[in-house]
Protein backbone atom coordinates (compact mmCIF):
# COMPACT_ATOMS: atom_id res chain seq x y z
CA UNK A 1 213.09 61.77 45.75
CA UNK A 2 210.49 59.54 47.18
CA UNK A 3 209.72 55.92 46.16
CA UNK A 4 206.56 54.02 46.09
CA UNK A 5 206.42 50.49 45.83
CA UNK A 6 203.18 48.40 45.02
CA UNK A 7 203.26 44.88 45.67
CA UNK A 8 201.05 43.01 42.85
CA UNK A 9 199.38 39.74 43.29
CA UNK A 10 200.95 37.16 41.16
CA UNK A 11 203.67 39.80 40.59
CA UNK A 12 207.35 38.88 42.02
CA UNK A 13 208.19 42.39 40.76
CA UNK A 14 207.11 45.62 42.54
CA UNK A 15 205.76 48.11 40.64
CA UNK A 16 207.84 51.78 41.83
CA UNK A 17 206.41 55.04 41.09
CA UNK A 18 208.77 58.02 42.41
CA UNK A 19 207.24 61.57 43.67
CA UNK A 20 209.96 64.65 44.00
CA UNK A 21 208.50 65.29 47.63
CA UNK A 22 207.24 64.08 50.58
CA UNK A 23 203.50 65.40 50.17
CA UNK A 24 203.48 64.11 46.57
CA UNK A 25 204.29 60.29 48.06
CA UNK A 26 202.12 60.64 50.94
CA UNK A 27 199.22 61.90 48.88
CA UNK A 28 199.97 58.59 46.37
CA UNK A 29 200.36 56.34 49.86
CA UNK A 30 197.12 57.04 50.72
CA UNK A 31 195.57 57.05 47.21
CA UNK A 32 195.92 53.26 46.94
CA UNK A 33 195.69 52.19 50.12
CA UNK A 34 191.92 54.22 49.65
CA UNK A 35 191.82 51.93 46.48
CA UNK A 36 192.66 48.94 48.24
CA UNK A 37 190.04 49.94 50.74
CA UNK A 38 187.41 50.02 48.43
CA UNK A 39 184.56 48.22 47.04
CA UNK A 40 184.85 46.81 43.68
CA UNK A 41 187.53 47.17 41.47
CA UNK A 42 189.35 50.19 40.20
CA UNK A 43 191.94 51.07 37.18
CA UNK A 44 194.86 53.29 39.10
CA UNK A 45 196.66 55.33 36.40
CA UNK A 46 199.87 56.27 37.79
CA UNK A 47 202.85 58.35 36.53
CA UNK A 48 206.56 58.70 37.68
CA UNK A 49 207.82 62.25 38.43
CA UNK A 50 211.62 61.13 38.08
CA UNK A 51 210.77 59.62 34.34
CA UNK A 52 209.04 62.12 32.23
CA UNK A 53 206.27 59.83 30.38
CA UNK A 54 206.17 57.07 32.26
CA UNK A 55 202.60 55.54 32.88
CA UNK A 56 200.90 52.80 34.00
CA UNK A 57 197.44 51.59 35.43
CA UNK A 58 197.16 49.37 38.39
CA UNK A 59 193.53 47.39 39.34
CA UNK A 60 193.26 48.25 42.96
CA UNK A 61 192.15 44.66 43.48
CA UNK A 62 195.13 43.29 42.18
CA UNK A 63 197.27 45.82 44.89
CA UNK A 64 198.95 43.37 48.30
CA UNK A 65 200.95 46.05 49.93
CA UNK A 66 202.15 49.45 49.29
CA UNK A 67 205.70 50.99 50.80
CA UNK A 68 207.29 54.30 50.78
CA UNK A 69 210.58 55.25 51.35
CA UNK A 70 213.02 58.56 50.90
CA UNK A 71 215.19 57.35 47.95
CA UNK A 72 218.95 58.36 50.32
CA UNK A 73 217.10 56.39 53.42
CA UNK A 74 218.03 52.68 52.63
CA UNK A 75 221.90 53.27 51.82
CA UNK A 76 221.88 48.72 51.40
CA UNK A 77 219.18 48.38 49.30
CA UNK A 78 216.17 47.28 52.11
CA UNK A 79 212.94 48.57 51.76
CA UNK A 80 212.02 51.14 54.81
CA UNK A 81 211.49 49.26 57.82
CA UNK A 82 210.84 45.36 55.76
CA UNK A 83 213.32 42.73 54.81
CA UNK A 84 213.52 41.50 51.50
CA UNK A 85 214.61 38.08 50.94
């Protein structure tokens, strides 16, 4: 299982999406960092493989950062290669 996290401005609280493979997260990855990319803004609807029905829709303006990490990589709780404080 893959996680994806997307930072929110004005957000303390990342918003995760999981994929069940590697492809599935890199194709997301590069999704909304296209969206971020972008001119203008953008509604994002997302959905989690690991929860069956869950949804939500993200304004690609509103997007700081996105992360992705294997789910069994960060054994203490860090995010893949970042610090949390």
């Amino acid at each position: 299982m893959f996680t994806i996290e997307i930072n929110l401005r004005s957000n303390p609280v990342p918003v995760i999406i999981m994929r069940k493979d590697q492809e599935g997260a890199d194709q997301l990855y590069h999704t909304l960092v296209q969206a971020m990319q972008g001119e203008g803004e953008k509604v994002l609807h997302l959905t989690c493989e690991k929860q069956e029905g869950r949804r939500v829709a993200v304004l690609s303006a509103e997007i700081l950062a996105v992360q992705v990490s294997s789910k069994t990589s960060s054994p203490t709780g860090m995010g893949a290669g970042f610090v949390r404080n």
